[in-house]
C-alpha atoms as a PDB file:
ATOM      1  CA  UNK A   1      93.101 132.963  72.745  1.00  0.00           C
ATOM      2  CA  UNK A   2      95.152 135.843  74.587  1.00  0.00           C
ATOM      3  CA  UNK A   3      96.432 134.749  78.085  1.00  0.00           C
ATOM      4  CA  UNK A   4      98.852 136.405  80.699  1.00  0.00           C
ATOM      5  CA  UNK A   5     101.713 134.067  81.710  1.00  0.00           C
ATOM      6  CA  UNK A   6     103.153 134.732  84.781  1.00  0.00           C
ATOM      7  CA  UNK A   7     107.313 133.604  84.913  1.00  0.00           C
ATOM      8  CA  UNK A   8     109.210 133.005  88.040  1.00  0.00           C
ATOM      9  CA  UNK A   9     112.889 133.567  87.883  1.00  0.00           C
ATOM     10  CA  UNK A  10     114.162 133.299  91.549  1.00  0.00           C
ATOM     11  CA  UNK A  11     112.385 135.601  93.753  1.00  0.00           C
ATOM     12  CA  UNK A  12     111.347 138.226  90.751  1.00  0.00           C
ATOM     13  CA  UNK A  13     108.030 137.912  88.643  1.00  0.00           C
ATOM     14  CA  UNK A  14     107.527 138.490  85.359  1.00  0.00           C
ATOM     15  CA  UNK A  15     104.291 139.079  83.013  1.00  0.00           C
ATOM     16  CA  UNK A  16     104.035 138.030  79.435  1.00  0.00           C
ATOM     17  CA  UNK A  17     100.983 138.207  77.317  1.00  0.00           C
ATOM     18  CA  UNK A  18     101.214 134.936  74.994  1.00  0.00           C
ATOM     19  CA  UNK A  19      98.597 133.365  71.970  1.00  0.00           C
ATOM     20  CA  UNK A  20      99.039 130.087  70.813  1.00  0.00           C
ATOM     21  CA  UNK A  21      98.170 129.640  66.946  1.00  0.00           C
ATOM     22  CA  UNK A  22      97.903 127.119  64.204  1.00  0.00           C
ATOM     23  CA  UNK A  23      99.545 128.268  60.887  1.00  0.00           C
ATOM     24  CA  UNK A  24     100.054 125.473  57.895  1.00  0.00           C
ATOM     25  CA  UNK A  25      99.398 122.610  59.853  1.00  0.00           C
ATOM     26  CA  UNK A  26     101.839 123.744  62.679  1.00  0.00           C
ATOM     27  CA  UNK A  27     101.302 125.238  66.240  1.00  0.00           C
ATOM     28  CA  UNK A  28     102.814 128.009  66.993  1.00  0.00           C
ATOM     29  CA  UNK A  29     103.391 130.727  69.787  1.00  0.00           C
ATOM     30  CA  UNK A  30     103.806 133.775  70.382  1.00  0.00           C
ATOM     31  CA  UNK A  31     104.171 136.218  73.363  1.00  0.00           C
ATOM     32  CA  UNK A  32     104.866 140.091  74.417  1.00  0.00           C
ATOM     33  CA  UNK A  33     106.918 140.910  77.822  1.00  0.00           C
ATOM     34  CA  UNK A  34     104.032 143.048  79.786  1.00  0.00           C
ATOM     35  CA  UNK A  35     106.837 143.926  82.781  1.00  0.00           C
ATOM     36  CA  UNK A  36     106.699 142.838  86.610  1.00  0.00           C
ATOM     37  CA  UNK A  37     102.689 143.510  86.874  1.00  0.00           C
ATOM     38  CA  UNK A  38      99.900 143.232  85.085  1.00  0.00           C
ATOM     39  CA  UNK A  39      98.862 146.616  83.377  1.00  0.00           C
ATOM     40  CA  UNK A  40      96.302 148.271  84.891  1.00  0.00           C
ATOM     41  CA  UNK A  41      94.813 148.863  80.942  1.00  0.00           C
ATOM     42  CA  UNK A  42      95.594 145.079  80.130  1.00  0.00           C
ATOM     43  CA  UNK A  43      92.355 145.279  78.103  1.00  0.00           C
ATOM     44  CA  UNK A  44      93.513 147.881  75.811  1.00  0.00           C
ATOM     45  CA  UNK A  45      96.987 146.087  75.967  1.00  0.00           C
ATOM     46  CA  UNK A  46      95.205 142.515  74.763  1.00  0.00           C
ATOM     47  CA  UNK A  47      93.722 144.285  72.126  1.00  0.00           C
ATOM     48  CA  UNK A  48      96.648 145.627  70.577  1.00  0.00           C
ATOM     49  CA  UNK A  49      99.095 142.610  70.656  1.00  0.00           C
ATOM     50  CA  UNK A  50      96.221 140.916  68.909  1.00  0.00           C
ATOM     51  CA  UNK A  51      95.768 143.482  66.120  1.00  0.00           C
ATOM     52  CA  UNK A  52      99.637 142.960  65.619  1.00  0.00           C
ATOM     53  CA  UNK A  53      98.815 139.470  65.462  1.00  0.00           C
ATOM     54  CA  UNK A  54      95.977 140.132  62.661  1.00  0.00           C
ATOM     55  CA  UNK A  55      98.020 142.199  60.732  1.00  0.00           C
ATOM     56  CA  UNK A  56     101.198 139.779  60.511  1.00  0.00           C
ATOM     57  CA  UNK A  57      98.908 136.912  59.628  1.00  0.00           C
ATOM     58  CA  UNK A  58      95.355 137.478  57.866  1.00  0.00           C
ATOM     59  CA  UNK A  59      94.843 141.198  56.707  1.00  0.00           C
ATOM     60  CA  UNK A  60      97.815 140.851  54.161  1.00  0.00           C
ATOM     61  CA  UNK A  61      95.863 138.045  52.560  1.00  0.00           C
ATOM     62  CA  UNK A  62      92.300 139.590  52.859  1.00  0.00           C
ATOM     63  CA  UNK A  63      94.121 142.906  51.049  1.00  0.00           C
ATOM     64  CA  UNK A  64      95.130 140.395  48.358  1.00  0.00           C
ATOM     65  CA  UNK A  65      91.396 138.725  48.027  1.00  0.00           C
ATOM     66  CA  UNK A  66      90.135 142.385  47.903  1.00  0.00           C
ATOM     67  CA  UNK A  67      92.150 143.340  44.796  1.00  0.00           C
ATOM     68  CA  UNK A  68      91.898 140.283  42.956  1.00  0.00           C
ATOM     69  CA  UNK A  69      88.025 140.326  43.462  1.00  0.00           C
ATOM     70  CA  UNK A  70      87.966 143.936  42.187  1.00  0.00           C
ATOM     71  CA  UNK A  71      89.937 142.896  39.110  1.00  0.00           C
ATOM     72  CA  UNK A  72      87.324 139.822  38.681  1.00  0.00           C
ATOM     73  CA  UNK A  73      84.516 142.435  38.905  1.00  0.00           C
ATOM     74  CA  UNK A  74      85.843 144.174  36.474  1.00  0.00           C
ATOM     75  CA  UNK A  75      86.720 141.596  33.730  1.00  0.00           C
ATOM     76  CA  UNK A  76      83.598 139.654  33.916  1.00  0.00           C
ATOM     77  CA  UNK A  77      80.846 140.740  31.982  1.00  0.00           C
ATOM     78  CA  UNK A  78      77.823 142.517  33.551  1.00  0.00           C
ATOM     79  CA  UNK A  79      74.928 139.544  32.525  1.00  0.00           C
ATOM     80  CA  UNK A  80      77.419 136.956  34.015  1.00  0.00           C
ATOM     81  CA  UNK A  81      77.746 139.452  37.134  1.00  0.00           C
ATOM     82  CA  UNK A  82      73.935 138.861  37.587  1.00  0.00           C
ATOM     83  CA  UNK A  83      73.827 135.363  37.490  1.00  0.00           C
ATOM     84  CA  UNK A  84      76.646 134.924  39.764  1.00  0.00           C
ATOM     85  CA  UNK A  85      75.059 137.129  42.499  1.00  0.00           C
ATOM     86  CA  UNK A  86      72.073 135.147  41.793  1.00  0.00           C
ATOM     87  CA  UNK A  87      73.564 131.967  42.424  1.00  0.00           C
ATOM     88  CA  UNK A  88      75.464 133.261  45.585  1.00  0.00           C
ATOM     89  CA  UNK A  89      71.923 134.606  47.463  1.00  0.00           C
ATOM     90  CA  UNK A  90      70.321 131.394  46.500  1.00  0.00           C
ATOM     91  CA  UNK A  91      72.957 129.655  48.291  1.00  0.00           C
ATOM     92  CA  UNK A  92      73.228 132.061  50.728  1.00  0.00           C
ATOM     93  CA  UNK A  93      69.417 131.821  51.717  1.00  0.00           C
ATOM     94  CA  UNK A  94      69.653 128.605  51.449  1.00  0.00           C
ATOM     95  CA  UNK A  95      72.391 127.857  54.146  1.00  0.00           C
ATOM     96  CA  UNK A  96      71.180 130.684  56.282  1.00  0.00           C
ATOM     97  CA  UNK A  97      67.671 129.501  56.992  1.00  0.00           C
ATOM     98  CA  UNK A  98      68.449 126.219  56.951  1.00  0.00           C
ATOM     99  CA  UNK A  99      70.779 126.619  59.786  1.00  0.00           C
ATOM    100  CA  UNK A 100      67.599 128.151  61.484  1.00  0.00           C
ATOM    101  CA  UNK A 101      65.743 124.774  60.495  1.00  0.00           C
ATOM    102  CA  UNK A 102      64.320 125.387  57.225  1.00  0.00           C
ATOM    103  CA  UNK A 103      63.482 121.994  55.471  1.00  0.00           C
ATOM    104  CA  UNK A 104      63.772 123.208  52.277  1.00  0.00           C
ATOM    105  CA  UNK A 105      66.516 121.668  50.493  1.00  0.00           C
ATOM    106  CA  UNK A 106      69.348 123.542  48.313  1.00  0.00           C
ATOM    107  CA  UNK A 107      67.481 122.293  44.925  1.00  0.00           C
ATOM    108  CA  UNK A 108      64.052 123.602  46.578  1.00  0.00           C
ATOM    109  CA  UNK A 109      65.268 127.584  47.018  1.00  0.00           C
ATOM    110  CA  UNK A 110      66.615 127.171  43.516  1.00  0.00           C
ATOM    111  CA  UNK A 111      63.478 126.348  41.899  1.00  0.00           C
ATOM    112  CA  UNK A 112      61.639 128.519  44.155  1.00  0.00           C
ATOM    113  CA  UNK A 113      63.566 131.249  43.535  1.00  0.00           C
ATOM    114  CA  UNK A 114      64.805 131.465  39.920  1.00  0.00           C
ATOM    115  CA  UNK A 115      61.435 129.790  38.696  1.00  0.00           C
ATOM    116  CA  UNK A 116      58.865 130.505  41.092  1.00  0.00           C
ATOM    117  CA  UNK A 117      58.135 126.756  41.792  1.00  0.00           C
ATOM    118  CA  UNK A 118      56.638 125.958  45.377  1.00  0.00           C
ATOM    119  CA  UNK A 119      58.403 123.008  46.361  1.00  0.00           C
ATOM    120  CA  UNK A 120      55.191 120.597  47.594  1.00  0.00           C
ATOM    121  CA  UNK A 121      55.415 119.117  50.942  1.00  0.00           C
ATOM    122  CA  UNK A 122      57.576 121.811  52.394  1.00  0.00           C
ATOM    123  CA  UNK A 123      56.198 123.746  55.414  1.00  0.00           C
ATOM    124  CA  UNK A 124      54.435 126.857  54.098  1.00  0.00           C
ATOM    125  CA  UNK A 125      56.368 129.286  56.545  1.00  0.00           C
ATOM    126  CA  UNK A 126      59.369 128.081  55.177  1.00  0.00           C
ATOM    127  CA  UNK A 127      58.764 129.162  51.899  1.00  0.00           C
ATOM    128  CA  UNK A 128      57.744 132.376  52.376  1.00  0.00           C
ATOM    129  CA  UNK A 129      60.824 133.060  54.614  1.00  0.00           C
ATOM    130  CA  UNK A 130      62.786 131.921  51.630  1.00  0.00           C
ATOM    131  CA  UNK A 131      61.115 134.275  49.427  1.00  0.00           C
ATOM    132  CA  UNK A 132      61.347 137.086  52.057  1.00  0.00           C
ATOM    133  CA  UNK A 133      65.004 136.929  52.352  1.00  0.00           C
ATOM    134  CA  UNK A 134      65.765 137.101  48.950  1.00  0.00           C
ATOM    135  CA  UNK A 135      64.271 140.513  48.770  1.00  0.00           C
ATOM    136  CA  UNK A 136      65.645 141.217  51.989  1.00  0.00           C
ATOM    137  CA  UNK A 137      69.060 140.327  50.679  1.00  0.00           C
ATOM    138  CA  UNK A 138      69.015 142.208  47.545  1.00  0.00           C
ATOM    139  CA  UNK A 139      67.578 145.268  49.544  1.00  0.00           C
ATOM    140  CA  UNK A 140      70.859 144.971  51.800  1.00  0.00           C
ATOM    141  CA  UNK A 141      73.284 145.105  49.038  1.00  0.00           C
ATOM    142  CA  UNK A 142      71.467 148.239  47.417  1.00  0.00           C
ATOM    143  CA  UNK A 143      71.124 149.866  50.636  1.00  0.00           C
ATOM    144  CA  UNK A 144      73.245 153.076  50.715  1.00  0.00           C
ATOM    145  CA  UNK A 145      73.106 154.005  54.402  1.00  0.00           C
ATOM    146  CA  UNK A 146      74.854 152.634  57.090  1.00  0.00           C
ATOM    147  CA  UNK A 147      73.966 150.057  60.039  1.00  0.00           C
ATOM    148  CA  UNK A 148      71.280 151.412  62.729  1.00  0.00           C
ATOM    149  CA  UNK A 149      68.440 150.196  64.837  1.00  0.00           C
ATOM    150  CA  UNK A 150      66.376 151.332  62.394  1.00  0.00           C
ATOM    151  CA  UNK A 151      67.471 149.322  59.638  1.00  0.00           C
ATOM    152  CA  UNK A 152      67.525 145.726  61.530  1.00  0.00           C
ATOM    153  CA  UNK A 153      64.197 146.239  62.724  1.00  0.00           C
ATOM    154  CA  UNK A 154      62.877 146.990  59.012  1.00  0.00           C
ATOM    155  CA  UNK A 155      64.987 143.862  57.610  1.00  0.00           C
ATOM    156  CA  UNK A 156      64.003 141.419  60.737  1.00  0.00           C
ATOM    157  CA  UNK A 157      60.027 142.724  60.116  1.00  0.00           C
ATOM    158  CA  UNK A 158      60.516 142.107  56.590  1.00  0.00           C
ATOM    159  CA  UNK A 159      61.690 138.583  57.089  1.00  0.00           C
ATOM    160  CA  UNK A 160      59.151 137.691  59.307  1.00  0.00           C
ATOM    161  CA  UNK A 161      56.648 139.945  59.071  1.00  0.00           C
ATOM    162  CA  UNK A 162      53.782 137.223  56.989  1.00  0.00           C
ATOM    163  CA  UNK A 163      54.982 134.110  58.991  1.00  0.00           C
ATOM    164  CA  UNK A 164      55.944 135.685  62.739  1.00  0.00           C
ATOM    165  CA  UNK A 165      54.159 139.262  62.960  1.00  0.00           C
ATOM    166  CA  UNK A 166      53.780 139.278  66.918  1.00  0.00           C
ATOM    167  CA  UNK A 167      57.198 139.148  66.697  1.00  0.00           C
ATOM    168  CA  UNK A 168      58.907 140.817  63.747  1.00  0.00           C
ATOM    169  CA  UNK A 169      60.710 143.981  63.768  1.00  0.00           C
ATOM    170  CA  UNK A 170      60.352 143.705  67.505  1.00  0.00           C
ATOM    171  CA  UNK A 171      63.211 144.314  70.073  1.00  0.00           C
ATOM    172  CA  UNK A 172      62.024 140.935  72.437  1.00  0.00           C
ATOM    173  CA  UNK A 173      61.152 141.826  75.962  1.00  0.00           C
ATOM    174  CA  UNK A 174      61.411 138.416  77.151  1.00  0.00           C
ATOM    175  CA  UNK A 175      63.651 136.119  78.171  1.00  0.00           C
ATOM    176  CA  UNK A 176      65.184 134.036  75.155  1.00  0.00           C
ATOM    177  CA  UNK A 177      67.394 130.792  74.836  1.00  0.00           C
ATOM    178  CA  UNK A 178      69.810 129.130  72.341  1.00  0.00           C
ATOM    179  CA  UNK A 179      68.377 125.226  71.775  1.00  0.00           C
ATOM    180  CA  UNK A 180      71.971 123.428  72.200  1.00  0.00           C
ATOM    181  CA  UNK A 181      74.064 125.638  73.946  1.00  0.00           C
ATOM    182  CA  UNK A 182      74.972 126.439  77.458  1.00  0.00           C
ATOM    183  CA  UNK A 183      75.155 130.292  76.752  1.00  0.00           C
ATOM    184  CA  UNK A 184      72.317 132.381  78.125  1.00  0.00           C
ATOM    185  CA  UNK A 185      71.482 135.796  75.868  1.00  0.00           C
ATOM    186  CA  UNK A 186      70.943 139.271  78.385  1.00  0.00           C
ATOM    187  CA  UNK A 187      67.697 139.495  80.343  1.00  0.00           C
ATOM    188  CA  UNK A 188      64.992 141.565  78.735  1.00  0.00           C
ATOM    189  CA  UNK A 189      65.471 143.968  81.008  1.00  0.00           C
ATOM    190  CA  UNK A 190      69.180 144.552  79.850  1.00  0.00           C
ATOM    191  CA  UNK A 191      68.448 143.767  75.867  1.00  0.00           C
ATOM    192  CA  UNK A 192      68.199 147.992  75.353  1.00  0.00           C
ATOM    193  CA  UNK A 193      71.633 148.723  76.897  1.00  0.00           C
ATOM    194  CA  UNK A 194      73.437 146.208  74.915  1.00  0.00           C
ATOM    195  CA  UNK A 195      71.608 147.100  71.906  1.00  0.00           C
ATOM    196  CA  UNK A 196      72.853 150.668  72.512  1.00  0.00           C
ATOM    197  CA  UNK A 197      76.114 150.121  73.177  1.00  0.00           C
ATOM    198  CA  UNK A 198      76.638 147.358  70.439  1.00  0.00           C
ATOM    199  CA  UNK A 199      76.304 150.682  68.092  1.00  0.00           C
ATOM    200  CA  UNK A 200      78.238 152.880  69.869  1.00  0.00           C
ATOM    201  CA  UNK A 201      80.854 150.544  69.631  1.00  0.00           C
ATOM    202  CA  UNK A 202      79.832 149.886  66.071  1.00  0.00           C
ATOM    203  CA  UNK A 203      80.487 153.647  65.096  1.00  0.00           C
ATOM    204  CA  UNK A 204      83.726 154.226  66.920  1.00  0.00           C
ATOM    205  CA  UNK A 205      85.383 151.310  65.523  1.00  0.00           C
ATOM    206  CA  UNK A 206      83.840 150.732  61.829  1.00  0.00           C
ATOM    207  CA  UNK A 207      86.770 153.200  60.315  1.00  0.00           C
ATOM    208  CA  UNK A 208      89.513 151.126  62.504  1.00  0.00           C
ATOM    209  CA  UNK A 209      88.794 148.068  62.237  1.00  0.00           C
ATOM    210  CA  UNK A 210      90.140 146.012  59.248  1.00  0.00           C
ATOM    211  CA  UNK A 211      86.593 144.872  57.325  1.00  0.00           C
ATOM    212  CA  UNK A 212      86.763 141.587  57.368  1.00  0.00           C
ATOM    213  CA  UNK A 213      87.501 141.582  61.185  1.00  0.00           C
ATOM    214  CA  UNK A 214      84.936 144.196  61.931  1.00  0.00           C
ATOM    215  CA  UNK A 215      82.098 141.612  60.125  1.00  0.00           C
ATOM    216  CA  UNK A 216      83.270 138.734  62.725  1.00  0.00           C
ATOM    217  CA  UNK A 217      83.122 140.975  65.939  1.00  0.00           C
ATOM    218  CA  UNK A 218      79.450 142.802  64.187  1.00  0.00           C
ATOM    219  CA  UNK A 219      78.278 138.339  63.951  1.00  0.00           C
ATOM    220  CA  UNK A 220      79.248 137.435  67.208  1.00  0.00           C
ATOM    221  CA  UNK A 221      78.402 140.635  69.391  1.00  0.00           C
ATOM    222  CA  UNK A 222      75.357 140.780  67.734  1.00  0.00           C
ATOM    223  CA  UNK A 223      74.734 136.950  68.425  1.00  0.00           C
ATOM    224  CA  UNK A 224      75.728 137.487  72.000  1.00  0.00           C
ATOM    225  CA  UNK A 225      72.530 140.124  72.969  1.00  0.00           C
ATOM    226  CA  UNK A 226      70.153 138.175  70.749  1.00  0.00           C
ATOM    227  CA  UNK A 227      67.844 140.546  70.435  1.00  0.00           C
ATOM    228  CA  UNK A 228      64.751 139.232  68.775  1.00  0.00           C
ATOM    229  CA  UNK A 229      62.691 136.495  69.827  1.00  0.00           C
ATOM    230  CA  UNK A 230      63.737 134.787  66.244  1.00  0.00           C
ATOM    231  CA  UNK A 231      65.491 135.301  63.039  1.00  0.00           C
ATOM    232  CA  UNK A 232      68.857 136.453  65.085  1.00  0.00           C
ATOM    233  CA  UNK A 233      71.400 134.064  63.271  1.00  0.00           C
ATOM    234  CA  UNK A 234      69.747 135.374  59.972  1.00  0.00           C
ATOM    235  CA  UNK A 235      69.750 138.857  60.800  1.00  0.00           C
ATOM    236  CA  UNK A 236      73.336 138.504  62.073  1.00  0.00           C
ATOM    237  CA  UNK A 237      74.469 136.891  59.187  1.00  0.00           C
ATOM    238  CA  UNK A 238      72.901 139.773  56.819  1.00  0.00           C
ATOM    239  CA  UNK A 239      74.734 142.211  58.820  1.00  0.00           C
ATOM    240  CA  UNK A 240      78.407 140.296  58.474  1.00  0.00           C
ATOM    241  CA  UNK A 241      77.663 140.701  54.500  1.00  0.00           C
ATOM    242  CA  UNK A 242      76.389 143.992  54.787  1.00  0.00           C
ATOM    243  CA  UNK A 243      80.215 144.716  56.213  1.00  0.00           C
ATOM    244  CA  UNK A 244      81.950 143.131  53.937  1.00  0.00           C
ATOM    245  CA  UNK A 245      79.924 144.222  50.658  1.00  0.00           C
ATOM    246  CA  UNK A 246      80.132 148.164  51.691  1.00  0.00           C
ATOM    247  CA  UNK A 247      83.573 147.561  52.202  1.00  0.00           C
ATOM    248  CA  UNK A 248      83.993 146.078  48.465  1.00  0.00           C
ATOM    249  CA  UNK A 249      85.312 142.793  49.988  1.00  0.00           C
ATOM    250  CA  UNK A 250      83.756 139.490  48.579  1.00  0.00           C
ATOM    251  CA  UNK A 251      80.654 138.372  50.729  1.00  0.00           C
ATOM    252  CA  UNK A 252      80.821 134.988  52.922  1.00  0.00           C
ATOM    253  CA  UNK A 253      78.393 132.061  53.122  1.00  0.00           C
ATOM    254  CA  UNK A 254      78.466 129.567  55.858  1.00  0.00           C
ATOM    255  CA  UNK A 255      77.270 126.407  54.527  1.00  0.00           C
ATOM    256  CA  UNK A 256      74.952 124.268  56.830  1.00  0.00           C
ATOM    257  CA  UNK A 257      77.474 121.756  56.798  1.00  0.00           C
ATOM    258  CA  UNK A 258      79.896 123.481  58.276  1.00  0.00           C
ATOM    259  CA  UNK A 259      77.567 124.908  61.613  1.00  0.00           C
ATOM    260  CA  UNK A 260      78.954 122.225  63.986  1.00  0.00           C
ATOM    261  CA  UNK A 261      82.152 124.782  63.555  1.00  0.00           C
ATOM    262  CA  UNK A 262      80.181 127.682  63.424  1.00  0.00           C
ATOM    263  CA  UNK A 263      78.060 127.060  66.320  1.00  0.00           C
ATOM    264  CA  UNK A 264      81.291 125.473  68.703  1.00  0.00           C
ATOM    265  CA  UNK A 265      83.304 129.408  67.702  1.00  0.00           C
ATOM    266  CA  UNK A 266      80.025 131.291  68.895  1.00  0.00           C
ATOM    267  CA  UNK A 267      79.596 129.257  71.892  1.00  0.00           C
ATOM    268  CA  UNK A 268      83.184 129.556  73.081  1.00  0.00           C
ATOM    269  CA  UNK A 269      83.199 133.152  72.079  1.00  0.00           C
ATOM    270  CA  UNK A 270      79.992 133.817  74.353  1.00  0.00           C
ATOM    271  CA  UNK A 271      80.974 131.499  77.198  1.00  0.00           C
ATOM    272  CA  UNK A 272      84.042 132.308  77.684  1.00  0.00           C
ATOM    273  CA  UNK A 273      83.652 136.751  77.181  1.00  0.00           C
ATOM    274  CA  UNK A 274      86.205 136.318  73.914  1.00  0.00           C
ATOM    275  CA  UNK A 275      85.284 137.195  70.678  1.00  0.00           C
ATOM    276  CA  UNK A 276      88.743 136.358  69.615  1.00  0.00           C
ATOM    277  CA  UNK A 277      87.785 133.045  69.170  1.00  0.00           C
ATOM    278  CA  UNK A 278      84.881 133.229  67.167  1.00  0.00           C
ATOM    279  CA  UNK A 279      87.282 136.243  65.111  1.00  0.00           C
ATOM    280  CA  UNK A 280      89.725 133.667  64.242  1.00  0.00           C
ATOM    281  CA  UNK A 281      87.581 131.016  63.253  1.00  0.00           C
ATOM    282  CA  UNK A 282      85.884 133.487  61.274  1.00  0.00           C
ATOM    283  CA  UNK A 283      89.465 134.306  59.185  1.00  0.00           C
ATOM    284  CA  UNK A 284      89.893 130.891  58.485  1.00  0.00           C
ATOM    285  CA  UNK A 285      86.567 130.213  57.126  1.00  0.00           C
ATOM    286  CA  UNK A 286      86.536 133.069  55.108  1.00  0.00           C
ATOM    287  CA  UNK A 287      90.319 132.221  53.919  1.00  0.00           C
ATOM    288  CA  UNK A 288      88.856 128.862  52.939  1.00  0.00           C
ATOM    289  CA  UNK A 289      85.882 130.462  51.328  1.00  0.00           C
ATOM    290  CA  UNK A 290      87.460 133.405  49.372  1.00  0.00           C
ATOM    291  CA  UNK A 291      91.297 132.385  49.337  1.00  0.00           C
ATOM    292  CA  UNK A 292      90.276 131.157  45.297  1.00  0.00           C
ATOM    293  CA  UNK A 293      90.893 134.902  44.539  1.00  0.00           C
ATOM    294  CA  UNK A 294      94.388 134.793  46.083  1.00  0.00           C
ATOM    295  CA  UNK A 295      97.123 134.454  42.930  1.00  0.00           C
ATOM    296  CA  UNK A 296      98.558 130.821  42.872  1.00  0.00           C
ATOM    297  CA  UNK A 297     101.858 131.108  43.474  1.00  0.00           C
ATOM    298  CA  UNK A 298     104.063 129.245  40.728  1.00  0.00           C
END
């Protein structure tokens, strides 16, 4: 997290901006003189000492995981191709409904989904969510256009649209709250403005923003407004892979063993008005996902 330091030195003050860091095993710092006062565009000043900070530490390595997945694509025949993006949306759906409380089990998608086998005892709306996202997911990666309102609300009424139709493909005009958390989403009355803006921002910084970063700020400003009255954290997390697979970068899962993370990063992030956070856990997750595509080094 980026803080101002203030330093007294006799009767003369000085500004610093400074981010503490952990980097193999170690903490470390690391600071920028601002001057005697605090810029008046300290905002704009924050968010280029952190892009420094980005660019010395992670995009490097997510340039690297970019190649060598290329190369991987490339070398590996097409059949095998299949059956490892098979096995990665099984997964995938798995983890991402059953952070939403889905009680079917990893072995339950799989049989559901590569041999059509209804796991028996499992809650029927589970099920057909499971089902749902799998076609919503493979729609996603063939999708040629870009991000819009248009699109979520066609992929959030797919996903819902046989289990929750009063509410799917519908921007909520209610209020709505997180089970667990202390963060509050935007009134209803406010849900349009964000939504808005969340794309204008989307469009002005999609070609400046370094992908893997721009599918960590898409997640957690998109978590923040919580627009629907369900189906947000799988909707969000569709979006983040959207990102990265446009951009040719490998795709991230979060496994459901890992939310207690996940959820801490987004509630910090939204508490606290800094989506650094959640950004940083989000390198280091997907380093510890996709860093098997960095070269060992010998």
């Amino acid at each position: 997290m980026v803080v101002i330091k203030k330093k007294q030195i006799g009767d003369k003050t000085y500004y610093y901006l400074g981010h503490t860091y952990r980097q193999q095993g170690k903490v470390r710092y690391k600071e920028t003189y601002l001057g005697n006062k605090v810029p008046a565009d300290i905002e704009n000043v924050k968010k280029g000492f952190l892009q420094q900070l980005y660019k010395e530490k992670w995009f490097g390595l997510f340039e690297k995981i970019k190649l060598e997945y290329a190369k991987d694509l490339k070398k590996t025949p097409p059949e095998v191709l299949e059956k490892n993006l098979e096995a990665f949306m099984i997964s995938f759906t798995y983890n991402t409904n059953r952070i939403e409380g889905s009680k079917l089990s990893l072995k339950d998608t799989a049989l559901l989904l590569e041999h059509g086998i209804t796991p028996k005892g499992r809650p029927i709306g589970d099920v057909k969510e499971t089902e749902a996202h799998r076609k919503v997911f493979y729609e996603m990666l063939e999708y040629e256009g870009d991000l819009s309102i248009g699109i979520l609300l066609k992929w959030h009424r797919e996903l819902f649209g046989e289990t929750k139709p009063e509410i799917a493909g519908k921007i909520r005009d209610y209020q709505v709250y997180i089970t667990g958390t202390r963060y509050k989403p935007p009134s209803a009355i406010e849900v349009q403005a964000y939504i808005l803006e969340f794309f204008r921002w989307y469009n002005r910084e999609k070609s400046a923003l370094n992908p893997v970063e721009l599918a960590a700020l898409i997640h957690v400003k998109f978590e923040a407004i919580h627009p629907f009255g369900d189906g947000n954290g799988r909707i969000g997390r569709l979006i983040m892979n959207f990102v990265l697979h446009k951009n040719d970068y490998p795709m991230l899962n979060i496994p459901y063993t890992n939310r207690l993370g996940y959820y801490n990063a987004l509630e910090k992030a939204q508490i606290k008005k800094t989506d650094s956070i959640f950004v940083l856990w989000f390198f280091r997750r997907y380093l510890k996902e996709c860093g098997t595509y960095l070269p060992r080094s010998k």
